[in-house]
N, C-alpha and C. Protein backbone atom coordinates (compact mmCIF):
# COMPACT_ATOMS: atom_id res chain seq x y z
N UNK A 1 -33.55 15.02 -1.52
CA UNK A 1 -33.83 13.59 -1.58
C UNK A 1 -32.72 12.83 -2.34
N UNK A 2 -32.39 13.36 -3.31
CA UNK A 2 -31.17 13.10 -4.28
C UNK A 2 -29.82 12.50 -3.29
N UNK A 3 -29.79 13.48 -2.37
CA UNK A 3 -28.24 13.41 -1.86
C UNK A 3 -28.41 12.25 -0.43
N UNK A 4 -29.73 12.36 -0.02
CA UNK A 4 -29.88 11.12 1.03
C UNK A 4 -29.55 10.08 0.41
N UNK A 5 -30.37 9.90 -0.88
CA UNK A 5 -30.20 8.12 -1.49
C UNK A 5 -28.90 7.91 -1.56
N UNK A 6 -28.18 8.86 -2.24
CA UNK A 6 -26.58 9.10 -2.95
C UNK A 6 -26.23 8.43 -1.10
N UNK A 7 -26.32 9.02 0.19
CA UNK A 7 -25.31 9.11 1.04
C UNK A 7 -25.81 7.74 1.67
N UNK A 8 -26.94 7.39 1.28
CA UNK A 8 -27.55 6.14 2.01
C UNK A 8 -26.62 5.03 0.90
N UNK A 9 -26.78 5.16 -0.46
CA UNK A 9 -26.13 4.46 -1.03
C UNK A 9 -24.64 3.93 -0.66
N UNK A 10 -24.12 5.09 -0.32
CA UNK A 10 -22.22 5.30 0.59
C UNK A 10 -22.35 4.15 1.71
N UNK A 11 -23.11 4.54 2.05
CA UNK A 11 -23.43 3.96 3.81
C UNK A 11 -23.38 2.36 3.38
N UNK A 12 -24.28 1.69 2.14
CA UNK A 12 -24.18 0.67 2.22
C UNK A 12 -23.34 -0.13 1.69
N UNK A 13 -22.32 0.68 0.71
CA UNK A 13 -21.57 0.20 0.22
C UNK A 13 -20.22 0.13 1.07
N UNK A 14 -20.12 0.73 1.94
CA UNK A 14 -18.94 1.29 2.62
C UNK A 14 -19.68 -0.22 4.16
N UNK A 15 -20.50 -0.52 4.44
CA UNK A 15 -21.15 -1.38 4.88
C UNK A 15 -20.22 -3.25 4.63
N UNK A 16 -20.86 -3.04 2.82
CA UNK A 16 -20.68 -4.25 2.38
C UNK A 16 -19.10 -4.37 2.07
N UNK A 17 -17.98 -3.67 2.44
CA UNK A 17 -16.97 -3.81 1.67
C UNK A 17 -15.96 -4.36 3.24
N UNK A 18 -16.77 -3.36 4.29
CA UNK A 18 -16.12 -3.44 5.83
C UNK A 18 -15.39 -4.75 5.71
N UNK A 19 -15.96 -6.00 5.74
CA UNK A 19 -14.82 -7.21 6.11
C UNK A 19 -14.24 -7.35 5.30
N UNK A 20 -13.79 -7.11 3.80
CA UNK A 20 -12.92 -7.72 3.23
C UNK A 20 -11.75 -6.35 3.10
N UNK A 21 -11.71 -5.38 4.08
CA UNK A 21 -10.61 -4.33 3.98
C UNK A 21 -9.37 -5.08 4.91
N UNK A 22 -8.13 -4.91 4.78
CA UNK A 22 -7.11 -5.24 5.22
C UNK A 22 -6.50 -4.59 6.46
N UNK A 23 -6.90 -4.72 7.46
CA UNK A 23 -6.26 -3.58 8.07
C UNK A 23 -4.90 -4.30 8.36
N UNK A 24 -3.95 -2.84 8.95
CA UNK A 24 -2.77 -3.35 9.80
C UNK A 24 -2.04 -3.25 8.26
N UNK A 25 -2.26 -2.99 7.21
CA UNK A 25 -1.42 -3.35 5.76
C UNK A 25 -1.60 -1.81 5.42
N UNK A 26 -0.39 -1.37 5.03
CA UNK A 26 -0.36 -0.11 4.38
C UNK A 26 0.74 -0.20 3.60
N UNK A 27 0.29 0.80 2.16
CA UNK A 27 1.51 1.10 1.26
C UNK A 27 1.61 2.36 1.00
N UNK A 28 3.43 2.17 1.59
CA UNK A 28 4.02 3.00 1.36
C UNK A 28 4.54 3.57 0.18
N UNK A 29 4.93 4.53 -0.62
CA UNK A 29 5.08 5.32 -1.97
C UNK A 29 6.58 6.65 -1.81
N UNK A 30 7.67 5.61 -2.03
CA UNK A 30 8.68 6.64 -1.68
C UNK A 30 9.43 7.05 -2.43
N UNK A 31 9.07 9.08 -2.50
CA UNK A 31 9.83 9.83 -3.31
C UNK A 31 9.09 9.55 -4.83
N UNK A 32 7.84 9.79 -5.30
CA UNK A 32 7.05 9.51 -6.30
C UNK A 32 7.26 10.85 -7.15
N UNK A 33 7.70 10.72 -8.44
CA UNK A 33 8.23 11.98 -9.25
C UNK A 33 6.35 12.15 -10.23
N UNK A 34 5.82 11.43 -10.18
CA UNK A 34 4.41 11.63 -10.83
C UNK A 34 3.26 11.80 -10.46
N UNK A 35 2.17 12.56 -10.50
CA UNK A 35 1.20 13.27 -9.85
C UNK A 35 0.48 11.88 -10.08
N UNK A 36 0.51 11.54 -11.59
CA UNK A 36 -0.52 10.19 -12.06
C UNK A 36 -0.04 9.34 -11.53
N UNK A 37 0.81 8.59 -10.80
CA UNK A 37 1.45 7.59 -10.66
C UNK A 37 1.11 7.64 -8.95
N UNK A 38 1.02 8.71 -8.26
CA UNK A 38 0.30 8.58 -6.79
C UNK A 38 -1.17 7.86 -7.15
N UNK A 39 -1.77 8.97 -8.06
CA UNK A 39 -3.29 8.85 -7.87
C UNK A 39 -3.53 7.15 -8.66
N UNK A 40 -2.73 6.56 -8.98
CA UNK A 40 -2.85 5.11 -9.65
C UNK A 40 -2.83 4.42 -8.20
N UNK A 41 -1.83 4.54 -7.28
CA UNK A 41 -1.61 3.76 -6.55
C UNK A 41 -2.17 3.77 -5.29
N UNK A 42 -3.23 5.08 -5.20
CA UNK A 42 -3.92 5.22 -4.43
C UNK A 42 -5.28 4.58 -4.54
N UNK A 43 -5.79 4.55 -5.95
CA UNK A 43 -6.90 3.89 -6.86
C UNK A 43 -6.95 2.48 -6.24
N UNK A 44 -5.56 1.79 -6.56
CA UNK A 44 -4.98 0.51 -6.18
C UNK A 44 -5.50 -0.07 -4.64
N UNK A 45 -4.84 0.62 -3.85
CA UNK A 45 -5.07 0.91 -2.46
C UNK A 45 -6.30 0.38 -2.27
N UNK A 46 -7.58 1.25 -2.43
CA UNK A 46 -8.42 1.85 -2.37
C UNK A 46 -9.26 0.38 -3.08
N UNK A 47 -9.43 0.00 -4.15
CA UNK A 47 -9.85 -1.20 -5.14
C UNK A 47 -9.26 -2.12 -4.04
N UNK A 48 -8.40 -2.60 -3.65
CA UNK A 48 -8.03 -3.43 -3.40
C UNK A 48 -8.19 -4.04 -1.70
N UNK A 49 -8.21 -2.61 -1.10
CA UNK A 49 -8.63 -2.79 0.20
C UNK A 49 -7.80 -2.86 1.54
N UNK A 50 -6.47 -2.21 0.32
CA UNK A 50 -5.33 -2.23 1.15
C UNK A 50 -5.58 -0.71 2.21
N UNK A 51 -5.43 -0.70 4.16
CA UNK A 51 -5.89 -0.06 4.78
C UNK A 51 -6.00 1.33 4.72
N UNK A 52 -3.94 1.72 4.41
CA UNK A 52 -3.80 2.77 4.11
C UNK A 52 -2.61 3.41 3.44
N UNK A 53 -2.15 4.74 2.93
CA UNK A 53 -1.07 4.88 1.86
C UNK A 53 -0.23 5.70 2.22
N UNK A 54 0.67 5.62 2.48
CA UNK A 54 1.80 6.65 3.16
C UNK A 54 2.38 7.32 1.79
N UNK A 55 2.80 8.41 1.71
CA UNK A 55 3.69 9.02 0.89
C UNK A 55 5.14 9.82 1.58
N UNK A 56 6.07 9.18 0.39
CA UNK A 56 7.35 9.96 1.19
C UNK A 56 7.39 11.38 0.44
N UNK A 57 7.56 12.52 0.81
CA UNK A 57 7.28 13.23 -0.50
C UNK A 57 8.41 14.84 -0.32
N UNK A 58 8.95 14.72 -0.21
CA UNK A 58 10.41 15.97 0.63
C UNK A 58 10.55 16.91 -0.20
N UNK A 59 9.87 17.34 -1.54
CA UNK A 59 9.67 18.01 -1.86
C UNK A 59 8.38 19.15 -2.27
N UNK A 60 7.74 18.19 -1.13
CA UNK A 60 6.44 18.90 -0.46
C UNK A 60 5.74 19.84 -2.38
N UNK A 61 4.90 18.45 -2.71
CA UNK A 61 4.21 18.05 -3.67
C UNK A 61 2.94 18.12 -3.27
N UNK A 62 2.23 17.48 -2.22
CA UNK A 62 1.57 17.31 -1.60
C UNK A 62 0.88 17.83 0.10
N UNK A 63 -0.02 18.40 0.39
CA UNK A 63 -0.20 18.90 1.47
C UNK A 63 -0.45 18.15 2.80
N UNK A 64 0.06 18.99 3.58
CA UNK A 64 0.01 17.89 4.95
C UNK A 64 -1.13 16.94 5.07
N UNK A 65 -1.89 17.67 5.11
CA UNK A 65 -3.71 17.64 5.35
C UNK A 65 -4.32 16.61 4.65
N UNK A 66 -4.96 15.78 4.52
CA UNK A 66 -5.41 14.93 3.90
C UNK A 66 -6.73 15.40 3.38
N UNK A 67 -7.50 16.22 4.19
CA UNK A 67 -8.42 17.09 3.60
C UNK A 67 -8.42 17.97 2.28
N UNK A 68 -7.13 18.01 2.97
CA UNK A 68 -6.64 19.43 1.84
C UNK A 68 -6.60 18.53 0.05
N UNK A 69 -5.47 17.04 0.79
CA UNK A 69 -5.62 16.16 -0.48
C UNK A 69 -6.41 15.94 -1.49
N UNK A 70 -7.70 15.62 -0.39
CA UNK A 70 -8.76 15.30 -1.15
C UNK A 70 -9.37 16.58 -2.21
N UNK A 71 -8.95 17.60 -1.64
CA UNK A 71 -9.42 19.00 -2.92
C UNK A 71 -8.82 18.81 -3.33
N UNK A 72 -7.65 18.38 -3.65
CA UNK A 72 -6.56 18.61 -4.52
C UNK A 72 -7.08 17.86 -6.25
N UNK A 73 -7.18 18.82 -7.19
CA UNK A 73 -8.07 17.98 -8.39
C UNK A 73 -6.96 17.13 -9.36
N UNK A 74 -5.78 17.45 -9.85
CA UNK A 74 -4.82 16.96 -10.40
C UNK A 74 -4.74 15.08 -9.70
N UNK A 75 -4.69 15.27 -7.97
CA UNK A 75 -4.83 14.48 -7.04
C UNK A 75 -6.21 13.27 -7.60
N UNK A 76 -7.20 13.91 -7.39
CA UNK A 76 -8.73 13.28 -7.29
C UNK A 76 -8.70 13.02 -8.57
N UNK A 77 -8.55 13.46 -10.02
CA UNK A 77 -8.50 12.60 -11.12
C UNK A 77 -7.64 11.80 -11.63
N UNK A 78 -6.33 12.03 -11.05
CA UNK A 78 -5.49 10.49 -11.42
C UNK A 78 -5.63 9.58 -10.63
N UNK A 79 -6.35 9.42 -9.08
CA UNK A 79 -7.16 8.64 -8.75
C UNK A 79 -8.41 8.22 -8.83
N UNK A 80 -8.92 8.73 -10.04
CA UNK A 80 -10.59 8.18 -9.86
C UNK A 80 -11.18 8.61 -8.80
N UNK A 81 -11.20 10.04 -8.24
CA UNK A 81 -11.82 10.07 -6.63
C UNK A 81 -11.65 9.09 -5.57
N UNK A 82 -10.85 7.95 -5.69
CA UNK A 82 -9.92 7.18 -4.70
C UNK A 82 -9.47 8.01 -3.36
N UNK A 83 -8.87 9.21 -3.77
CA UNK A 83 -8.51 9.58 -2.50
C UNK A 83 -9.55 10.26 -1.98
N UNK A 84 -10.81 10.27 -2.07
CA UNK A 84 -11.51 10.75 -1.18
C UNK A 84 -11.96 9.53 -0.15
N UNK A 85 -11.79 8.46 -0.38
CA UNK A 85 -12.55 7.02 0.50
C UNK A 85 -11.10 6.76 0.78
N UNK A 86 -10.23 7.04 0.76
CA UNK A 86 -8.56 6.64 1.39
C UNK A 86 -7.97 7.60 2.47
N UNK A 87 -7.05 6.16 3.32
CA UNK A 87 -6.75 7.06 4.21
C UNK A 87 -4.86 7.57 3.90
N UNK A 88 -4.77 8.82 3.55
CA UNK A 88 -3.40 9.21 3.19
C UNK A 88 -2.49 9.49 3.66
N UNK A 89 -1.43 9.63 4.41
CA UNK A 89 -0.20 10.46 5.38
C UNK A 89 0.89 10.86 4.28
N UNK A 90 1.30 11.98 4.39
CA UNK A 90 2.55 11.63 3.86
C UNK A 90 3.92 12.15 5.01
N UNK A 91 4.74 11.95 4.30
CA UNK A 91 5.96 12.09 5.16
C UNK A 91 7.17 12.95 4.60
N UNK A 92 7.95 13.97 5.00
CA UNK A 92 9.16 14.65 4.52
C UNK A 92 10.29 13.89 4.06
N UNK A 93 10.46 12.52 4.64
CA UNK A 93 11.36 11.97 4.66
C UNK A 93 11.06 10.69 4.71
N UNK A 94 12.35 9.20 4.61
CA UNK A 94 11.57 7.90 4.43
C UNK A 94 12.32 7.65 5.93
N UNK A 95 13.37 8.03 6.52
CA UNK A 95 13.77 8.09 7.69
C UNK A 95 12.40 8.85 8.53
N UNK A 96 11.89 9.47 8.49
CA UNK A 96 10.27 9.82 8.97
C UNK A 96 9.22 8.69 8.94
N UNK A 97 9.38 8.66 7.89
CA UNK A 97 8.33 6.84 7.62
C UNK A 97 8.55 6.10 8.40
N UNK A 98 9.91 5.84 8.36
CA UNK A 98 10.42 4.39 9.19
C UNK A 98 10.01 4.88 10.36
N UNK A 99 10.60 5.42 11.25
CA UNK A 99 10.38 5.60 12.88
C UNK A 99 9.12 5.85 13.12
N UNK A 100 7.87 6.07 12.13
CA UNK A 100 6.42 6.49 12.34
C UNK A 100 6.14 4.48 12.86
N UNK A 101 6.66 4.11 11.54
CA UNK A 101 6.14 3.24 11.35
C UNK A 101 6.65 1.89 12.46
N UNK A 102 8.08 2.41 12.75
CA UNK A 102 8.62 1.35 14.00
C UNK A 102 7.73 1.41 15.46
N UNK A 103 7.15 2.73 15.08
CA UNK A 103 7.28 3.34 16.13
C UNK A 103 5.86 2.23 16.41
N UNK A 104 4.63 2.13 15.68
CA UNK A 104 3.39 1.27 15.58
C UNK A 104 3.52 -0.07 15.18
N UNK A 105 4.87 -0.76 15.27
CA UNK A 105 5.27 -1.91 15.25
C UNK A 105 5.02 -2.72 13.96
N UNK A 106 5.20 -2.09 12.98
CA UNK A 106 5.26 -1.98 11.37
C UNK A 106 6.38 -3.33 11.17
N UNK A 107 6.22 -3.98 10.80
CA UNK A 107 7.06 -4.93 9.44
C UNK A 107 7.08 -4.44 7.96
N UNK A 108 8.44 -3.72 7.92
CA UNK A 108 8.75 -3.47 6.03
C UNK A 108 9.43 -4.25 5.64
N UNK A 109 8.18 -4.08 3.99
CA UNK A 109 8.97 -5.13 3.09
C UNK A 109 9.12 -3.83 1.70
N UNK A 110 9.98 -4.54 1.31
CA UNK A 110 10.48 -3.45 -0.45
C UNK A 110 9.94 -4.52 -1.15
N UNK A 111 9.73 -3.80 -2.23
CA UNK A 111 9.80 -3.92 -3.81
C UNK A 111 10.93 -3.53 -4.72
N UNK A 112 11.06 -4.45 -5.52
CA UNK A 112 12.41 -3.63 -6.74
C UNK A 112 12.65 -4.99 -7.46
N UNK A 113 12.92 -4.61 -8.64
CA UNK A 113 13.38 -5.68 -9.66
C UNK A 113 14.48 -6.29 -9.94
N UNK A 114 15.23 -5.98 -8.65
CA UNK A 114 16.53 -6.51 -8.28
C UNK A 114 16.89 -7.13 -7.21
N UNK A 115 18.08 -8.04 -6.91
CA UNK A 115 18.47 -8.34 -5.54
C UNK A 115 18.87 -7.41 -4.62
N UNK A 116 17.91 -7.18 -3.61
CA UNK A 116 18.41 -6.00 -2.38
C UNK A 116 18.34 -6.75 -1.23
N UNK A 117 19.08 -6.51 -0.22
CA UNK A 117 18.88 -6.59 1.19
C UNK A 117 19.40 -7.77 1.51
N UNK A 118 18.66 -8.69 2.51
CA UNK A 118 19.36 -9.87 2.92
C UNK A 118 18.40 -10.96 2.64
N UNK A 119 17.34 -10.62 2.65
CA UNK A 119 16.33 -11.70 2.15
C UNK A 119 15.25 -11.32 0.73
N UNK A 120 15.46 -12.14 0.12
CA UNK A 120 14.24 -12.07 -1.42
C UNK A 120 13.60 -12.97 -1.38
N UNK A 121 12.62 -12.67 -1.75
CA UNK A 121 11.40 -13.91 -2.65
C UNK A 121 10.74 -13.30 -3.70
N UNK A 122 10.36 -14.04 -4.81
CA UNK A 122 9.48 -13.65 -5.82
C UNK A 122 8.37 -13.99 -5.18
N UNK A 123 6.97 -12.99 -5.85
CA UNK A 123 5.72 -12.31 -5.20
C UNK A 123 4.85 -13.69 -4.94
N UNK A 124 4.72 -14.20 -5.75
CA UNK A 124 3.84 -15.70 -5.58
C UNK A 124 4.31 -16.84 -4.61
N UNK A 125 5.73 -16.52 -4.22
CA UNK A 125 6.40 -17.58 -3.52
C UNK A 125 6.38 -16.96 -2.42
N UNK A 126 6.11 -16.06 -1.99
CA UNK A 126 6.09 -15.65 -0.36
C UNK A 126 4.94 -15.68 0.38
N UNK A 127 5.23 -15.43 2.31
CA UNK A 127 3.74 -15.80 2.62
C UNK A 127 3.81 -14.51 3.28
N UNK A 128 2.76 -13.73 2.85
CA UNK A 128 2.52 -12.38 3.72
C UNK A 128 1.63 -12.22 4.53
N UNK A 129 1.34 -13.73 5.24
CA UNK A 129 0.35 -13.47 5.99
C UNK A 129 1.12 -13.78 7.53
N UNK A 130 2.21 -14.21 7.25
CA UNK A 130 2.73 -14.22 8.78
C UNK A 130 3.64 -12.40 9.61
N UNK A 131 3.15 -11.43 9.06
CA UNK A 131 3.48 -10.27 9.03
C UNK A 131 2.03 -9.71 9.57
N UNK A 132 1.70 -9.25 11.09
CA UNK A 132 0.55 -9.07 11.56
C UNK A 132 0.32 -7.40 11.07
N UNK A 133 1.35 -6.64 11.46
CA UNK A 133 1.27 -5.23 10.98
C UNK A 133 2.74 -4.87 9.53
N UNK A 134 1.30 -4.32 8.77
CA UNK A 134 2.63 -4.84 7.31
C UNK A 134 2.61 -3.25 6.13
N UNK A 135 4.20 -2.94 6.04
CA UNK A 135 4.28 -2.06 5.23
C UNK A 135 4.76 -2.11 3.84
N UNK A 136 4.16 -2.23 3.01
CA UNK A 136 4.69 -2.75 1.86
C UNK A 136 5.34 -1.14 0.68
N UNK A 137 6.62 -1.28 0.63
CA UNK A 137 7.39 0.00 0.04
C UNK A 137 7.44 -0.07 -1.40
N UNK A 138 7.04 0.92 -2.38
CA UNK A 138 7.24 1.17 -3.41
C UNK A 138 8.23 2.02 -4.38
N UNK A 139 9.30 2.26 -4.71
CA UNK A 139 10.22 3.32 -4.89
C UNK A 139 9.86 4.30 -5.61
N UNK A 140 11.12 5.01 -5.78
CA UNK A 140 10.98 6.15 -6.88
C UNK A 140 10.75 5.55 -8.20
N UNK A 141 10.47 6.31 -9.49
CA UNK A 141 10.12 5.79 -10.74
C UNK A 141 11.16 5.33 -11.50
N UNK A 142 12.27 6.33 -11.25
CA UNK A 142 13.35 6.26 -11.88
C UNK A 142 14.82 5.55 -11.23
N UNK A 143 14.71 5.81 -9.89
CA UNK A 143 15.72 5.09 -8.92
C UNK A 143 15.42 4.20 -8.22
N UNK A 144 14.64 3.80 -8.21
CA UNK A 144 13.98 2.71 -7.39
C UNK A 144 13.73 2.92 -5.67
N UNK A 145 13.60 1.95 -5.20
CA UNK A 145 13.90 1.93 -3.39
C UNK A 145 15.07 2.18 -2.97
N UNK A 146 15.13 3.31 -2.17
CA UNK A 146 16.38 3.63 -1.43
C UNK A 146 16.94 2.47 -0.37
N UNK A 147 18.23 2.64 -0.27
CA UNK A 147 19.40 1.81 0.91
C UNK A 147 18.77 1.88 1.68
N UNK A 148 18.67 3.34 2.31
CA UNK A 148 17.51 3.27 3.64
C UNK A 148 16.56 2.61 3.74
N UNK A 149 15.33 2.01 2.77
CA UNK A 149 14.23 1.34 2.83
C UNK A 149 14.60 0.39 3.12
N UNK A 150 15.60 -0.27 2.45
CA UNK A 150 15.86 -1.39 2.11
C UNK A 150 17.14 -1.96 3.36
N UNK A 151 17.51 -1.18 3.98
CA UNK A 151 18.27 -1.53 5.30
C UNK A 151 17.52 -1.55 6.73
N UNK A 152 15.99 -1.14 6.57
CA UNK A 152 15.06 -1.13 7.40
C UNK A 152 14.13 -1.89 7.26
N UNK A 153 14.35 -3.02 6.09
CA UNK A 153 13.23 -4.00 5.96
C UNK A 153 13.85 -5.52 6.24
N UNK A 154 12.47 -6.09 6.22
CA UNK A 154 12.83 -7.51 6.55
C UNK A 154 12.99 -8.68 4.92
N UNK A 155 12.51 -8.02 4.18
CA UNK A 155 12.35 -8.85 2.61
C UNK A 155 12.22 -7.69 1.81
N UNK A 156 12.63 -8.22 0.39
CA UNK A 156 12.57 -7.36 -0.69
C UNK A 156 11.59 -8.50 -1.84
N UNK A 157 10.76 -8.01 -2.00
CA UNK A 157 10.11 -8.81 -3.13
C UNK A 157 10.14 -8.53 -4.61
N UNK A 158 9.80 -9.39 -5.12
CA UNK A 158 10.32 -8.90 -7.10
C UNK A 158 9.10 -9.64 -7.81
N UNK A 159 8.63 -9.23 -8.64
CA UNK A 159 7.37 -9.69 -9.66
C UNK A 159 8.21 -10.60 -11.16
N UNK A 160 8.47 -11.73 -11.08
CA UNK A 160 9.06 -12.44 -12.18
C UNK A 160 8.49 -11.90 -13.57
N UNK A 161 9.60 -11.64 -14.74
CA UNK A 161 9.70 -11.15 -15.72
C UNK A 161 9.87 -12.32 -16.55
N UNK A 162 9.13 -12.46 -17.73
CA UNK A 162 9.07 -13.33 -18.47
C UNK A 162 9.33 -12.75 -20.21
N UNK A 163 10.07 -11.50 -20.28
CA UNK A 163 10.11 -10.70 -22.06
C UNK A 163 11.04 -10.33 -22.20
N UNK A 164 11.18 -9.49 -22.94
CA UNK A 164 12.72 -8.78 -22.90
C UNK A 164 12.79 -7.73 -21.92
N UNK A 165 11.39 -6.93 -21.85
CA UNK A 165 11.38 -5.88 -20.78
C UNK A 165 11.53 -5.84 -19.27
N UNK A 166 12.58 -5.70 -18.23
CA UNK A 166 12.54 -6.34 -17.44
C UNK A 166 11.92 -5.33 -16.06
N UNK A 167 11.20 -4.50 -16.26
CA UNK A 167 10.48 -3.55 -15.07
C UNK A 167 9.01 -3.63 -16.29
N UNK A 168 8.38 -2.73 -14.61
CA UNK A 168 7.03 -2.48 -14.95
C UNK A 168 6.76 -1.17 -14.45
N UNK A 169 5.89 0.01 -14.82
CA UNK A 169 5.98 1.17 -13.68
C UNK A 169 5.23 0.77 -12.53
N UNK A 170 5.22 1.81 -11.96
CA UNK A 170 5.00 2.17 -10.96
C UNK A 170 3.63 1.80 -9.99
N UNK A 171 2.44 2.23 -11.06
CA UNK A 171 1.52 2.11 -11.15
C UNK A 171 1.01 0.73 -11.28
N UNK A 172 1.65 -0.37 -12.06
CA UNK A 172 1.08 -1.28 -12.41
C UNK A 172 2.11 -2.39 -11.65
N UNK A 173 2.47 -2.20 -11.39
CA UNK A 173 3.98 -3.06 -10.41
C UNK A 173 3.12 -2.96 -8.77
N UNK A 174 2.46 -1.92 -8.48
CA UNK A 174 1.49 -1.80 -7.17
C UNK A 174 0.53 -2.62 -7.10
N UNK A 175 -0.26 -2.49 -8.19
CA UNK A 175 -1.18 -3.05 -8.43
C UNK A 175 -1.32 -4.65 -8.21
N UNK A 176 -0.15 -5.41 -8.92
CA UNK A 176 -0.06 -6.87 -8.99
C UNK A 176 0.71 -7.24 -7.32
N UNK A 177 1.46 -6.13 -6.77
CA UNK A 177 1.84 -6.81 -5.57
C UNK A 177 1.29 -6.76 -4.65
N UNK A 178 0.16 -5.28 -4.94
CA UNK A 178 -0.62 -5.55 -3.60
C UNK A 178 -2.06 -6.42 -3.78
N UNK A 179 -2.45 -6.98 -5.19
CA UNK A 179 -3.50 -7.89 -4.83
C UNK A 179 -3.13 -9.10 -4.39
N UNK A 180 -1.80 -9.88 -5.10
CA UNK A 180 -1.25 -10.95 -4.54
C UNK A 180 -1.49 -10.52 -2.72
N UNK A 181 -0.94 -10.10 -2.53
CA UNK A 181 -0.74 -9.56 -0.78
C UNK A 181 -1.79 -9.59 -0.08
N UNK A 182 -3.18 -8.36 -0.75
CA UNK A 182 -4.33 -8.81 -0.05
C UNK A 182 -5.24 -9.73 -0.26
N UNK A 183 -4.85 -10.42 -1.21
CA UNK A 183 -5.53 -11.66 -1.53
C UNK A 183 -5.27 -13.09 -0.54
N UNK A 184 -4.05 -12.94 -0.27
CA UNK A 184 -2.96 -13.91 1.02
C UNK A 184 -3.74 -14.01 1.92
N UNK A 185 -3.50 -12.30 2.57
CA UNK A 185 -4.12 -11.76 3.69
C UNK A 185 -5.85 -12.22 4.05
N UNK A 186 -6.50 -12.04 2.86
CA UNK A 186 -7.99 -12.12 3.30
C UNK A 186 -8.59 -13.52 3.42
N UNK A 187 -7.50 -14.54 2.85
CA UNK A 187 -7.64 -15.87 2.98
C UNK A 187 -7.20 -16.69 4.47
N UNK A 188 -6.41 -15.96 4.68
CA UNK A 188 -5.53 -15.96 5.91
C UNK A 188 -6.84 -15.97 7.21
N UNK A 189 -7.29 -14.60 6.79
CA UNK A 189 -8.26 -14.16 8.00
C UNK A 189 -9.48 -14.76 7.99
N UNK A 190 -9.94 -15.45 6.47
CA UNK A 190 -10.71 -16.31 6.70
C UNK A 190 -11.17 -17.67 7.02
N UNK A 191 -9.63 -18.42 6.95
CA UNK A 191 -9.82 -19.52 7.16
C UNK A 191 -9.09 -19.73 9.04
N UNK A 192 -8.52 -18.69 9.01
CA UNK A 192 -8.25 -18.84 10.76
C UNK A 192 -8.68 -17.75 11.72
N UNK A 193 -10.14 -17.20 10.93
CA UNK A 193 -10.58 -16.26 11.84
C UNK A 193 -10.76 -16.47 13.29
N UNK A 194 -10.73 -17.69 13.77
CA UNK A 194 -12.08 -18.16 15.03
C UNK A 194 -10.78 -18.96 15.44
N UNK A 195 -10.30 -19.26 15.11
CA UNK A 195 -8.94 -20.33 15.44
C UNK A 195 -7.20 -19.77 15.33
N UNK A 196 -6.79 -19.74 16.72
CA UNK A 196 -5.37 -19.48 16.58
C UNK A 196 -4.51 -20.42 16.27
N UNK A 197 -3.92 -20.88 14.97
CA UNK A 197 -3.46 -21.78 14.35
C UNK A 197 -1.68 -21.95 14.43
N UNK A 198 -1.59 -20.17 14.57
CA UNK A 198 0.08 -19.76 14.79
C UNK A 198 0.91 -19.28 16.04
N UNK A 199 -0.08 -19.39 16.76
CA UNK A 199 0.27 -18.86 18.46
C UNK A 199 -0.53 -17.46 18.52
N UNK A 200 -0.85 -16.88 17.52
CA UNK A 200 -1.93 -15.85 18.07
C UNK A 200 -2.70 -15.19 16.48
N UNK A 201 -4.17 -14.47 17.18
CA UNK A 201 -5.04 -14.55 15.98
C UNK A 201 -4.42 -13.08 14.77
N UNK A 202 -4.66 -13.63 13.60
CA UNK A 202 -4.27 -12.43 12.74
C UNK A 202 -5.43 -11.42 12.90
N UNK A 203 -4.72 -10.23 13.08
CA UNK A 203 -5.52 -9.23 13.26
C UNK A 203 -5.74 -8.83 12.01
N UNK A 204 -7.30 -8.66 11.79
CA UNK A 204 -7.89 -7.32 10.26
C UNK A 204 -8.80 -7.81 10.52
């Protein structure tokens, strides 16, 4: 009786959360040197409602399987059991990412606390809702976003620094860009759900 209520409970919560999930939005996590620093940004994900989380991971850290993920306990407690309600991929390579992701007609954007690429905006000044299928890239901890990411995207975004300290990790740098993002997004879909306002309806 215990485990019905428990799964009936799932059912309704997983119910009440259905419209405000993001689909078509996934974050990507490339070349992550910290076990805690996945399971943060998967937490993130997951809280936030972002669809789903790619990992670049080439030193095969992580198992193909997403099943397998979810046993994984190091995994399941630096996410809060996050990755068991998330959907995970990872990838050998970010040249793997990209062509997965061209391949499903993906728009990437980077992150980094610097000027990269050909186009920037700071996080509050951009509109991420004109991006129907959207990959949002996170770098390494220590090197940031690779050339490659960043020669395969359309924008690089940056979180304005206001101290002497001028980064944030990993973990908490996810966090603020992807609620800005799905916060855009879910406003987006609600005020032009029923109405094509831009030449065609946003999909999620």
């Amino acid at each position: 009786m215990e485990n019905l209520d428990k799964k009936n409970r799932i059912r309704k919560r997983a119910k009440e959360i259905s419209p405000y999930r993001c689909k078509y939005l996934i974050a990507v996590i490339e070349n992550p040197k910290d076990i805690k620093n996945i399971g943060t940004i998967i937490r993130n994900v997951n809280a936030l409602g972002v669809e789903k989380a790619y990992i670049i991971d080439p030193k095969h850290k992580l198992p193909d399987d997403w099943q397998e993920m979810r046993g994984n306990g190091s995994l399941s407690g630096a996410s809060v059991s996050a990755i068991k309600w998330s959907f995970v991929k990872r990838f050998d390579s970010t040249e793997d990412c990209i062509k997965h992701l061209q391949k499903d007609r993906y728009i990437s954007i980077v992150t980094s606390p610097h000027i990269k690429g050909n186009e920037n905006v700071i996080l509050h000044e951009g509109d991420f809702t004109k991006y129907t299928k959207l990959a949002v890239w996170f770098g390494n901890e220590s090197k940031g976003i690779s050339d490659v990411a960043v020669k395969h995207s359309d924008l690089c975004v940056s979180i304005p620094m206001f101290g002497m300290v001028e980064s944030l990790n990993l973990g908490t740098t996810s966090g603020i860009v992807l609620y800005e993002i799905t916060k855009q997004r879910r406003e987006y879909h609600r005020k032009y759900k029923y109405r094509n306002k831009r030449g065609r309806k946003y999909m999620a």
